[in-house]
C-alpha atoms as a PDB file:
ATOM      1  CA  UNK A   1       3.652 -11.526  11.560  1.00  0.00           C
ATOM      2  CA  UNK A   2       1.375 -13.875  10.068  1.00  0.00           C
ATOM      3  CA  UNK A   3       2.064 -17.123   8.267  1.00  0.00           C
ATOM      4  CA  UNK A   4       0.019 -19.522   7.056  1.00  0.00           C
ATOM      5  CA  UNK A   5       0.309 -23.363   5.571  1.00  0.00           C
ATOM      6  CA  UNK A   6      -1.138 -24.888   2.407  1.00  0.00           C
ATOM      7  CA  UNK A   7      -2.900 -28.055   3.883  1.00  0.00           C
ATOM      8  CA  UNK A   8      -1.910 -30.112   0.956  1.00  0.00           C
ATOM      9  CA  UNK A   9       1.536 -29.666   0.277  1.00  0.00           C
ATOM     10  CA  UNK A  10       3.022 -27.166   3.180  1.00  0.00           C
ATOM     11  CA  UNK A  11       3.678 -24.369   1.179  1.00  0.00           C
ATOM     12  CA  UNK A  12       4.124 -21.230   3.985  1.00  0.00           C
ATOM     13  CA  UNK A  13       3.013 -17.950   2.819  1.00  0.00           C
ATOM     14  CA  UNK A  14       4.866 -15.859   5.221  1.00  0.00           C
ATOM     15  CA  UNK A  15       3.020 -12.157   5.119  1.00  0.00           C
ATOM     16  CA  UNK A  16       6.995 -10.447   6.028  1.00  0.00           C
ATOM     17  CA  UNK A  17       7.972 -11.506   2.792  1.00  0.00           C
ATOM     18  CA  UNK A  18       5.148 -11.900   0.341  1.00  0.00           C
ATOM     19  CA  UNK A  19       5.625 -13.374  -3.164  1.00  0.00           C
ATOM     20  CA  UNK A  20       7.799 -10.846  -4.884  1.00  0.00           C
ATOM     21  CA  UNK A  21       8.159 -13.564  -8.425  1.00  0.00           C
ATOM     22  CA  UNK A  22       4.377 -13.583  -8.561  1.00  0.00           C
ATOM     23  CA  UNK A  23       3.412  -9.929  -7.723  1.00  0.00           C
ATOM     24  CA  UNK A  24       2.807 -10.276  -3.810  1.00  0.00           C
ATOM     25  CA  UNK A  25       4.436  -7.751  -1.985  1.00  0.00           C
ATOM     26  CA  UNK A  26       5.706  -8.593   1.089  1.00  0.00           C
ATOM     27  CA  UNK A  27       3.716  -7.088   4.358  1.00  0.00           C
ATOM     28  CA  UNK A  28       0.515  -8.181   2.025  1.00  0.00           C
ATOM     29  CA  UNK A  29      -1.921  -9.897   4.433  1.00  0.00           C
ATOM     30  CA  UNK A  30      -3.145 -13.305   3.640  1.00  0.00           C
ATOM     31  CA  UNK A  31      -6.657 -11.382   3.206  1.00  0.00           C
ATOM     32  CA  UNK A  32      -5.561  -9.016   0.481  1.00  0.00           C
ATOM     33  CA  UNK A  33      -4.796 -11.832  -1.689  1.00  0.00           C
ATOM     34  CA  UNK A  34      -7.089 -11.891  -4.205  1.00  0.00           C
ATOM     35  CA  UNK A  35      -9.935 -14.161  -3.931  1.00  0.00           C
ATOM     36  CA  UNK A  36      -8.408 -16.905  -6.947  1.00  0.00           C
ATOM     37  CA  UNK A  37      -5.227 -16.866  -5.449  1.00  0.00           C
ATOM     38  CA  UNK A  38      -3.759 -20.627  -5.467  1.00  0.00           C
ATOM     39  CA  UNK A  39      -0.613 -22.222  -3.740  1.00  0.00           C
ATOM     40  CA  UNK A  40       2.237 -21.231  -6.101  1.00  0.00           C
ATOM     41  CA  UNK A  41       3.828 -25.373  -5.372  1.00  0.00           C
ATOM     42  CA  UNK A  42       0.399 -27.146  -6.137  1.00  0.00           C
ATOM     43  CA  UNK A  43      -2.417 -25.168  -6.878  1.00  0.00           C
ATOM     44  CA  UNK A  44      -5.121 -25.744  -4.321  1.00  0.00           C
ATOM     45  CA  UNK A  45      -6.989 -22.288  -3.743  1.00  0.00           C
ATOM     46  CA  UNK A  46      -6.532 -20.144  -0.343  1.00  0.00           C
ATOM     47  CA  UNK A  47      -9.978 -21.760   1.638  1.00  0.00           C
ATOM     48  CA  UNK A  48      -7.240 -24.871   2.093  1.00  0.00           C
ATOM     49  CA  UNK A  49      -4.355 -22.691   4.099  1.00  0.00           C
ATOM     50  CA  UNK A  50      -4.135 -22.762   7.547  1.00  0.00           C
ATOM     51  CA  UNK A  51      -3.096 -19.945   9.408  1.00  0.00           C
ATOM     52  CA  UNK A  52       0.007 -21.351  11.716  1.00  0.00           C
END
């Protein structure tokens, strides 16, 4: 599946295992996140992940 990488502090978000402590189930797509979604480490807001 799909992961993708904070460009400012290299948090993964790994779509197999979502964010279960914040609410993100895992299988959700990086696209399904909702639109203010920010890195859970520092805060920057999705349009600065990567996908890897």
């Amino acid at each position: 599946m799909e992961k993708w990488k904070c460009s400012v502090c290299g948090y993964i978000y790994d779509v197999n295992l979502g964010i279960p402590d914040n609410g993100i189930a895992p299988e959700t797509s990086f696209e399904q996140l909702p639109d203010d979604w920010v890195c859970p480490l520092c805060g920057v807001p999705k349009e600065d992940f990567k996908k890897e």
